[in-house]
Protein backbone atom coordinates (compact mmCIF):
# COMPACT_ATOMS: atom_id res chain seq x y z
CA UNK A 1 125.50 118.94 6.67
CA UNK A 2 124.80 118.41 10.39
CA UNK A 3 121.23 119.07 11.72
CA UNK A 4 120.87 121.65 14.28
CA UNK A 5 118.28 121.08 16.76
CA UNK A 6 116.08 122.80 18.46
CA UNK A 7 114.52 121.99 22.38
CA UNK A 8 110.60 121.73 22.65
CA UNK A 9 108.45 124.76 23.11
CA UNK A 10 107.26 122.78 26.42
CA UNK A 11 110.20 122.77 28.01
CA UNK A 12 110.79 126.43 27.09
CA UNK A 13 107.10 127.26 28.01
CA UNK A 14 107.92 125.14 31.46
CA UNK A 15 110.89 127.06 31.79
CA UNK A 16 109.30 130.62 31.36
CA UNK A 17 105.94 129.66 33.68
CA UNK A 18 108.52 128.49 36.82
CA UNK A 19 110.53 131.69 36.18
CA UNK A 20 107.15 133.83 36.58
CA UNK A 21 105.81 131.68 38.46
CA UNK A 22 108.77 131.67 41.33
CA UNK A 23 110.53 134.80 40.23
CA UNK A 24 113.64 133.39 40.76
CA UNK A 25 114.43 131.57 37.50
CA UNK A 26 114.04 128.43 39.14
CA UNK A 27 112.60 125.42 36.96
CA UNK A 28 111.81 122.00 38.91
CA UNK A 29 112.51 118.49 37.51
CA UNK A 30 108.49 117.95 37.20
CA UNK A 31 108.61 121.01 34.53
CA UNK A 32 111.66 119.99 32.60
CA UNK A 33 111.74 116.37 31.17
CA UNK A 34 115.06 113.98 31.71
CA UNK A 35 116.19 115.53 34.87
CA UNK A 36 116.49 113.65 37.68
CA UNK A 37 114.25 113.56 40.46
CA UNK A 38 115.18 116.02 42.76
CA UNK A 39 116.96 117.75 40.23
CA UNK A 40 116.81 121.72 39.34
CA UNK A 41 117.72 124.05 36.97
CA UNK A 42 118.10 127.68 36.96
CA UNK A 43 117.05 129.53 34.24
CA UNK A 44 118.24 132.54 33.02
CA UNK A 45 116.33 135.82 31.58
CA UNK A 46 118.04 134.70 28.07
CA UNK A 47 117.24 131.34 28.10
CA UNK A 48 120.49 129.69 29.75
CA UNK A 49 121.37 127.24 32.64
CA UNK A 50 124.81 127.15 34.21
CA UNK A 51 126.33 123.86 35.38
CA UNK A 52 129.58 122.86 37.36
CA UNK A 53 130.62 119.48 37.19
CA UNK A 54 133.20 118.21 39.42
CA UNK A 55 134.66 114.55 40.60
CA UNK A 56 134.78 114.49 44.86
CA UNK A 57 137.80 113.04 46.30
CA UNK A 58 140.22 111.91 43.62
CA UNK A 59 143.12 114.70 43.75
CA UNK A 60 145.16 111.94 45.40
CA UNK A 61 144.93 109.06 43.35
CA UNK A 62 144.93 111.34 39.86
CA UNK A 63 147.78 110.68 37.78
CA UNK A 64 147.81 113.15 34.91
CA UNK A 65 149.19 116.72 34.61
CA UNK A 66 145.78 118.24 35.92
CA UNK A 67 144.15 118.42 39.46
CA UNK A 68 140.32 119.50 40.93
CA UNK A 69 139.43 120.12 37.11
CA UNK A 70 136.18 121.43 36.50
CA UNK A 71 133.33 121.31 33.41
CA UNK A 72 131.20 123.96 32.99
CA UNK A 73 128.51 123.49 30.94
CA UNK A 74 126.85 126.87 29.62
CA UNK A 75 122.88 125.33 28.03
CA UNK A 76 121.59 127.77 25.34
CA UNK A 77 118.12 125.77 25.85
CA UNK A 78 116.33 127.14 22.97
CA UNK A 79 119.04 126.25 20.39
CA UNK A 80 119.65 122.74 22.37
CA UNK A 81 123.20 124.21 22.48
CA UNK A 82 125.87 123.82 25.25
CA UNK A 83 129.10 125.04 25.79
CA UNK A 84 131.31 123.19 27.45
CA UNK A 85 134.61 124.02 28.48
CA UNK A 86 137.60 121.87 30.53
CA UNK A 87 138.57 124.61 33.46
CA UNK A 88 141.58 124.18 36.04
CA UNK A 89 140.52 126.36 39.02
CA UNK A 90 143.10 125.92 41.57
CA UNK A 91 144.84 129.11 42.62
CA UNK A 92 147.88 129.97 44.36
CA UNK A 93 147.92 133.68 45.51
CA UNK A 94 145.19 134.69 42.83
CA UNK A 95 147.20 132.74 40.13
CA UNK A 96 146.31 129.42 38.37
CA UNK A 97 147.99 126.51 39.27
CA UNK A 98 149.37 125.27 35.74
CA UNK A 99 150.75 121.70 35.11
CA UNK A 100 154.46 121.44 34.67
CA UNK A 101 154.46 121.16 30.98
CA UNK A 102 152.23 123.84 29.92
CA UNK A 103 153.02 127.13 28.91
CA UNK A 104 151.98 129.92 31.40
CA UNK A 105 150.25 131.89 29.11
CA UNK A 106 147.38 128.94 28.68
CA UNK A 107 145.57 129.02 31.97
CA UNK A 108 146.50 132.46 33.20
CA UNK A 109 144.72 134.14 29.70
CA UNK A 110 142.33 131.76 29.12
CA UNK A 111 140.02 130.52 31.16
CA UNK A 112 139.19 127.23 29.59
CA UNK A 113 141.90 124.49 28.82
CA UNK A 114 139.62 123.29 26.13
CA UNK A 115 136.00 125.09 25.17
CA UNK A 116 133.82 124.20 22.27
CA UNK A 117 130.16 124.22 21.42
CA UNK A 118 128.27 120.67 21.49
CA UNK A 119 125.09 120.50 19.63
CA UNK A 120 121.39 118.23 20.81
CA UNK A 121 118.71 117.27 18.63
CA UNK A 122 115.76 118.24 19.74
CA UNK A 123 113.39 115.58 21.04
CA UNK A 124 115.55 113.38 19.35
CA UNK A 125 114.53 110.61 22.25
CA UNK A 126 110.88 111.06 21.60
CA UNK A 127 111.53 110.98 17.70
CA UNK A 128 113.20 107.81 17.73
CA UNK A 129 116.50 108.52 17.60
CA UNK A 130 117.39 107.16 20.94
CA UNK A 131 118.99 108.38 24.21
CA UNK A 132 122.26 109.46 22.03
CA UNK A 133 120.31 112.63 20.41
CA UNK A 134 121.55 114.08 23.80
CA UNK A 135 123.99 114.36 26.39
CA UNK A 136 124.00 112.80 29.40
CA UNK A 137 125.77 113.00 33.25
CA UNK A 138 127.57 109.77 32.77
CA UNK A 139 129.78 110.91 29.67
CA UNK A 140 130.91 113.79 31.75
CA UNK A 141 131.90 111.28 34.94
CA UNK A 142 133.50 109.47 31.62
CA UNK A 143 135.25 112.50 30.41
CA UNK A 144 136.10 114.29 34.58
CA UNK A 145 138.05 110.38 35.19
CA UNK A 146 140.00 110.37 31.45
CA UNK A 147 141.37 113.80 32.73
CA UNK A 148 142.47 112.87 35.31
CA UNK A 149 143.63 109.75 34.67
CA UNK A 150 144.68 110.07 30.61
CA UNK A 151 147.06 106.79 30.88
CA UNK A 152 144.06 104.78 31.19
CA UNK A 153 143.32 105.71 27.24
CA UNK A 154 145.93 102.97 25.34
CA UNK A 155 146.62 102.24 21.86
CA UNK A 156 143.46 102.22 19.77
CA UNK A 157 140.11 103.48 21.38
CA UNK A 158 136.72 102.81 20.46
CA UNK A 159 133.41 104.58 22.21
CA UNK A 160 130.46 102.38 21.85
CA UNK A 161 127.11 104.44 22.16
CA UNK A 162 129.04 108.20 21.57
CA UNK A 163 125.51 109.61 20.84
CA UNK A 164 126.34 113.61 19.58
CA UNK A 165 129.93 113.21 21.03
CA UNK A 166 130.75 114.84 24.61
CA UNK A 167 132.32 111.82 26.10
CA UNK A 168 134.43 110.70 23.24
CA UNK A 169 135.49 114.37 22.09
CA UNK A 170 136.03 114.98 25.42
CA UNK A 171 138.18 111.91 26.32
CA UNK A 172 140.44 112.34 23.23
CA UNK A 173 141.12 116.22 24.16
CA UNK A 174 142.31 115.12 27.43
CA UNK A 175 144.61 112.41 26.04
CA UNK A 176 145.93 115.22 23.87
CA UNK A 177 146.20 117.91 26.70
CA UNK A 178 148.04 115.52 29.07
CA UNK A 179 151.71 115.11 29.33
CA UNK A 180 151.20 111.41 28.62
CA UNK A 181 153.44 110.62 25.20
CA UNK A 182 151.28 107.48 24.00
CA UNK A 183 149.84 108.43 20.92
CA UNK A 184 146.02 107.39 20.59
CA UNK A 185 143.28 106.96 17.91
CA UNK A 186 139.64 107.04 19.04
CA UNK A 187 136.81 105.29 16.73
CA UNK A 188 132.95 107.03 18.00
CA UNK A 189 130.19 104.63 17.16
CA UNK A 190 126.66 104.94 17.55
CA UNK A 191 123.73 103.17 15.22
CA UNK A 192 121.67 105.77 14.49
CA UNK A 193 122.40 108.16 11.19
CA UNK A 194 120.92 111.07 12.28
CA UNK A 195 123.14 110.99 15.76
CA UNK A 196 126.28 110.66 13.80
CA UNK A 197 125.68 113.25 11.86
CA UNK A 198 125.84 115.75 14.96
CA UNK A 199 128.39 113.67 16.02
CA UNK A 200 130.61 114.52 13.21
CA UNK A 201 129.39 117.88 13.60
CA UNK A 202 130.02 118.25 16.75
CA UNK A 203 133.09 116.56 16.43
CA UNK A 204 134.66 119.61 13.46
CA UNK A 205 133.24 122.29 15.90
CA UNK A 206 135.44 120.63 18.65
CA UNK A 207 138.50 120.07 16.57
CA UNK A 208 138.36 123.98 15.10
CA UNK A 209 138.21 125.44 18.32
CA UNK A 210 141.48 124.90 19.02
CA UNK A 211 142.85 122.32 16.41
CA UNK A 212 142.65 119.28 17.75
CA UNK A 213 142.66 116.05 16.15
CA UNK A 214 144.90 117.03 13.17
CA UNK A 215 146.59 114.19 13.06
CA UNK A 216 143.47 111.80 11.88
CA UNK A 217 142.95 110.27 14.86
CA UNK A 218 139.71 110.69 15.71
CA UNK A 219 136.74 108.50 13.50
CA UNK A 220 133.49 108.00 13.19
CA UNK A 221 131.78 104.76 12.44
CA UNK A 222 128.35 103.08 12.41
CA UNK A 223 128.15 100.02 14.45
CA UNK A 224 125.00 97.94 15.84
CA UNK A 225 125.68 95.92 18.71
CA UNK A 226 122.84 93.25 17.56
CA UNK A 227 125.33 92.36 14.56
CA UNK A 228 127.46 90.64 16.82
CA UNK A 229 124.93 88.49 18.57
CA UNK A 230 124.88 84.53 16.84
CA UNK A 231 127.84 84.98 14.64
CA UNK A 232 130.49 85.05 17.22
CA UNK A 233 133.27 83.02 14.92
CA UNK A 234 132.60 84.99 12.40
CA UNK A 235 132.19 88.98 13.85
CA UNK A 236 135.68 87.90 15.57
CA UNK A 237 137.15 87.13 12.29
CA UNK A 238 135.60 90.01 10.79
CA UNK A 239 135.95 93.18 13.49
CA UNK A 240 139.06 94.96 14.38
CA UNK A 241 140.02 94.47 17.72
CA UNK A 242 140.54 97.65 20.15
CA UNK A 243 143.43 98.35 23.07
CA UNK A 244 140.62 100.42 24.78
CA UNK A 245 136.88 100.11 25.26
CA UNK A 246 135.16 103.25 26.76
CA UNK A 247 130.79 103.69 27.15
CA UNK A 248 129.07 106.06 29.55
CA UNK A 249 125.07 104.98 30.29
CA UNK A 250 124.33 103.09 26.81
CA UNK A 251 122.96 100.16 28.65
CA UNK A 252 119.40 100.69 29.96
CA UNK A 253 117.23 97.80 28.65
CA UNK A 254 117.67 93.80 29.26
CA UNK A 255 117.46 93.69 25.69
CA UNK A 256 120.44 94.93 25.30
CA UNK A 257 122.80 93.00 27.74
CA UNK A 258 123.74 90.06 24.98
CA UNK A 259 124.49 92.10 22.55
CA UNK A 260 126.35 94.45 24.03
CA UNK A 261 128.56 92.37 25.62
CA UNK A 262 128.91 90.51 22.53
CA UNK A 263 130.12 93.40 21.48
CA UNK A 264 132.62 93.89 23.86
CA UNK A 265 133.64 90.50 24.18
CA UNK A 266 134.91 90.60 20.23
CA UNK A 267 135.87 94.14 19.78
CA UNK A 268 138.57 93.90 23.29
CA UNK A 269 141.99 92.31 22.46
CA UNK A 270 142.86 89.48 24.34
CA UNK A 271 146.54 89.97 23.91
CA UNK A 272 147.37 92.73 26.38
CA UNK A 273 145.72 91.29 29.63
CA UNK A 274 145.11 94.44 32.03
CA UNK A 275 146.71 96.72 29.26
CA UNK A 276 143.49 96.10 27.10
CA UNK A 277 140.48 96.96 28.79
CA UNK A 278 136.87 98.58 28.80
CA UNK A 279 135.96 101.21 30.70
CA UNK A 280 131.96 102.06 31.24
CA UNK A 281 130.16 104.52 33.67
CA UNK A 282 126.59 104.26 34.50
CA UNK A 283 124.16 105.67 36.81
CA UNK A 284 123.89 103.73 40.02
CA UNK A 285 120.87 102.73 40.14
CA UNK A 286 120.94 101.67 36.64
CA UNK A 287 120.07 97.56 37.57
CA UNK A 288 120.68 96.58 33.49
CA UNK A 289 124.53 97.18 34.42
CA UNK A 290 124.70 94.63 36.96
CA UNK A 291 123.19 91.85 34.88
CA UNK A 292 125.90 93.33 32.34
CA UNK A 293 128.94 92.97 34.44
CA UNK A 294 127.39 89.37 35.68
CA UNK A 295 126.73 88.56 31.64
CA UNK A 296 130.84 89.50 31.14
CA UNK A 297 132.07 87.57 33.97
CA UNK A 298 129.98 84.34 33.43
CA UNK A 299 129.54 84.11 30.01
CA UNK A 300 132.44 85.95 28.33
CA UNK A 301 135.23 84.79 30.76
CA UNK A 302 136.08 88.46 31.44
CA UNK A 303 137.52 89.74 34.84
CA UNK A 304 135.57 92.49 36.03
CA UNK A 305 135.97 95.10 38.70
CA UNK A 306 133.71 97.86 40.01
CA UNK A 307 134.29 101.51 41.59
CA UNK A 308 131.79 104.17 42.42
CA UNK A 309 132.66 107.94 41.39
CA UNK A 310 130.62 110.88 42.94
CA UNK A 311 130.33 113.49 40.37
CA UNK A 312 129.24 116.93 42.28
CA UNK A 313 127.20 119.50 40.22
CA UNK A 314 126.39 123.41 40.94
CA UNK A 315 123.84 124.40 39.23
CA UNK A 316 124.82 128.10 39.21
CA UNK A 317 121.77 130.20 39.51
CA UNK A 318 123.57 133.94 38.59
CA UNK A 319 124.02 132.36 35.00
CA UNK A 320 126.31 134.56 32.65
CA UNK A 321 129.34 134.88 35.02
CA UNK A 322 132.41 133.11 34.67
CA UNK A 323 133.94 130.45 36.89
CA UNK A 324 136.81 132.66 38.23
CA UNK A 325 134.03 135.20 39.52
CA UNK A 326 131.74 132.69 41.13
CA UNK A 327 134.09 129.41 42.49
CA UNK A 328 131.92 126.70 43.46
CA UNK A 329 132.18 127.51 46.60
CA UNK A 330 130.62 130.36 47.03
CA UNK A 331 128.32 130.63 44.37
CA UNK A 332 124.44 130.68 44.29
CA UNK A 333 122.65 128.17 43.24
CA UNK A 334 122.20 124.31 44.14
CA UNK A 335 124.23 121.69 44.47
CA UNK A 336 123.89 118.29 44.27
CA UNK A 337 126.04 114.70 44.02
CA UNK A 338 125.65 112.11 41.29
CA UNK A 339 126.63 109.02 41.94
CA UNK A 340 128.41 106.58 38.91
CA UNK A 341 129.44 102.89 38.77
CA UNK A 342 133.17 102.94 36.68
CA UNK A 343 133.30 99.01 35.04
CA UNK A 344 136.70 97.85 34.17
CA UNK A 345 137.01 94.40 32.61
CA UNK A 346 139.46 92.52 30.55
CA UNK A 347 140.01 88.94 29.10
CA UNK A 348 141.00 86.47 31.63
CA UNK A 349 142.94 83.89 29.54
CA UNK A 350 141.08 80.81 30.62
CA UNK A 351 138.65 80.17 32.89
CA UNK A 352 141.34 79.01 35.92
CA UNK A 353 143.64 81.95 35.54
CA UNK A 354 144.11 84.06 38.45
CA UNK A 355 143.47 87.35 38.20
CA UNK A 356 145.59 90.67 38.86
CA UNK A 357 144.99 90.50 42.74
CA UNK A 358 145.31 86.86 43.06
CA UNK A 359 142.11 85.42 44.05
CA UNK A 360 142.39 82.22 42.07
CA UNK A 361 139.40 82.89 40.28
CA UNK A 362 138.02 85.57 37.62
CA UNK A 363 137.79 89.23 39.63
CA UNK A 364 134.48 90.79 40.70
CA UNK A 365 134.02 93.23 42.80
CA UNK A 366 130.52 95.10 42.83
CA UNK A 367 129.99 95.77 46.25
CA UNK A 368 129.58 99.62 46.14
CA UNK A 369 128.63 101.65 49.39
C-alpha cells in the first residue's frame, strides 16, 4: 500500500500568515521552502495553488499530433496532492483545435487530454528520502518536449531518477496519445523504497484514470547508480541495455557525476547510433550538469549536444477556475519563465568517428544564450 503524504504545518502556517498577512493569498518564496527565488505562489481560501506550464516558441519545430499544449497543475497543499492534467487550448471560433486522429468528442467534452492525481511525500527531502519524494519543474519541461515531440521516445525506455512519477507517467501518456505507431515500454527507476512505492501508486492512479498502460508496458524497478561504478565489464554484461534514456534534474551533487554516467554509459545501446539516445533536462544554472555532459564526452566516448527550453509558468491567482475560463493570457496572477538545459547524447563508435553534423570529432555543443 502506497503512503500518502502530508505537507508540513510550516508551510501551511506560512501559507495562512502571507494570506492574512497580504490579503491577497499571496505566499513569497522566503515563506514556502523549494521555490525558487523570485518565485510565488497564490494560495487559495481552501488550501490550493494553480499553475500553468507552458514551452515558449516550439509550435514550429513540434512534430506530434498536438500544438501550444498546456499542464495545469491544481496543488491540494495540505494533502501534498496535485492534479495534473495535459490540456490543448487552441481555439478556432470558440472550438478546440483537435489533432487529425482524434475523435471530436475528446477535447470538445473534456477539458483535459489526460488528468490524474500525483501524490508527494511530505518532507520526504528533509526525511531522507531524497529530492524524488517530490516533483519538480524539470520533469514537466521533460514531459511539455515528449508531447510534443513523442518520436523522440524509441523502443525500450528507461527513466533514471523517476522520484513519485510525473515525468515518466507523463512521457509514456504522451507516447500513447500521439499518432506515432511505435510501440514503447518505459522502465521508472529510482533507489529509494519509500519513493517507489508512490511511484507505483501514483503510477495505478494514472493508469485508472483513463486506462492507460494496459498493455504492460510501463515498470518499475530499483536501480542505484553507484552499482555501476568499478565493475564496468561486468554491469555491461549484466544490465539490459535501453533504446531510450530519459532524466529530468537527478544530477545535483559532484558525487554523483561518475556514477551516473556510468550508468548511462552501460544502460544506452550502442547499436542504433542517433536512434539510441538519452535525453536529460536540468535547471540552468545547475553547474553538476556541465561537468556531466564533459564526464560523457571525455570519458565515455559519447557525442553530446545541448539545447535550452524556456518553460513559462502562470501562477493563476483566482485558483478554482478552469483553463477555458481564464487562458493564460488574460488571467490573474504571475508569470514567470524557467529556463532548462535538454542533453542529448549517444555512443560515438570510436573515438575518430565523425559525428551526425560532420565535425570530425565527437559533438558538443553547450554554448546556451
Amino acid at each position: 500500500m502506497a503512503r500518502r503524504g502530508f505537507v508540513s504545518r510550516k508551510l501551511i502556517d506560512a501559507a495562512k500568515t502571507a494570506s492574512n498577512q497580504q490579503h491577497d493569498g499571496r505566499i513569497a518564496c522566503s515563506a514556502a521552502p523549494l521555490m525558487l527565488t523570485g518565485d510565488e505562489m497564490f494560495i487559495s481560501p481552501d488550501g490550493r495553488s494553480h499553475t500553468i506550464y507552458r514551452l515558449e516558441g516550439r509550435s514550429a519545430s513540434t512534430q506530434g499530433p498536438f500544438r501550444d499544449i498546456v499542464l495545469e497543475e491544481s496543488y491540494d497543499i495540505e494533502h501534498a496532492m496535485k492534479k495534473m492534467s495535459l490540456i490543448c487550448p487552441t481555439r478556432v471560433n470558440g472550438d478546440r483545435i483537435l489533432p487529425d486522429d482524434m475523435g471530436a468528442t475528446t477535447i470538445r467534452n473534456q477539458d483535459a487530454l489526460f488528468s490524474f492525481q500525483l501524490q508527494e511525500i511530505n518532507n520526504g527531502v528533509q526525511r531522507g528520502m531524497g529530492t524524488g519524494s517530490m516533483t519538480w519543474e524539470s520533469s514537466i519541461a521533460m514531459s511539455l518536449y515528449f508531447t510534443e515531440n513523442p518520436h523522440e521516445l524509441k523502443g525500450s525506455v528507461i527513466e533514471l531518477g523517476s522520484g513519485v512519477g510525473l515525468g515518466g507517467i507523463l512521457s509514456k501518456v504522451a507516447k500513447e496519445l500521439s499518432s506515432d505507431s511505435d510501440d514503447v515500454s518505459v522502465t521508472c527507476t529510482d533507489g529509494n523504497d519509500e519513493v517507489l512505492e508512490m511511484l507505483e501508486h501514483n503510477m495505478d492512479a494514472a493508469a485508472s484514470s483513463r486506462g492507460l498502460f494496459e498493455n504492460d508496458s510501463i515498470h518499475i524497478k530499483k536501480l542505484d547508480w553507484f552499482d555501476f561504478v568499478g565493475n564496468e565489464d561486468k554491469g555491461q554484461e549484466r544490465s539490459q541495455q535501453y533504446d531510450t534514456i530519459i532524466a529530468s534534474d537527478c544530477a545535483y551533487l559532484p558525487s554523483q557525476v561518475r556514477p551516473l554516467s556510468e550508468t548511462i554509459s552501460q544502460l544506452l545501446g550502442k547499436e542504433g547510433e542517433q536512434n539510441q539516445k538519452l535525453h536529460m533536462f536540468a535547471p540552468v544554472n545547475r553547474a553538476v550538469v556541465y561537468e556531466l555532459t564533459d564526464e560523457l564526452r571525455d570519458s565515455k566516448n559519447m557525442n553530446v549536444q545541448v539545447e535550452r527550453i524556456d518553460l513559462s509558468k502562470h501562477r493563476i491567482k483566482k485558483t478554482g477556475e478552469s483553463i477555458s475560463k481564464f487562458p493564460m493570457e488574460s488571467s490573474e496572477g504571475s508569470k514567470g519563465i524557467s529556463r532548462f538545459l535538454h542533453i542529448t547524447a549517444w555512443h560515438a563508435k570510436n573515438a575518430d568517428q565523425a559525428d551526425s553534423c560532420g565535425s570530425g570529432e565527437k559533438k558538443s555543443m553547450i554554448d546556451i544564450d
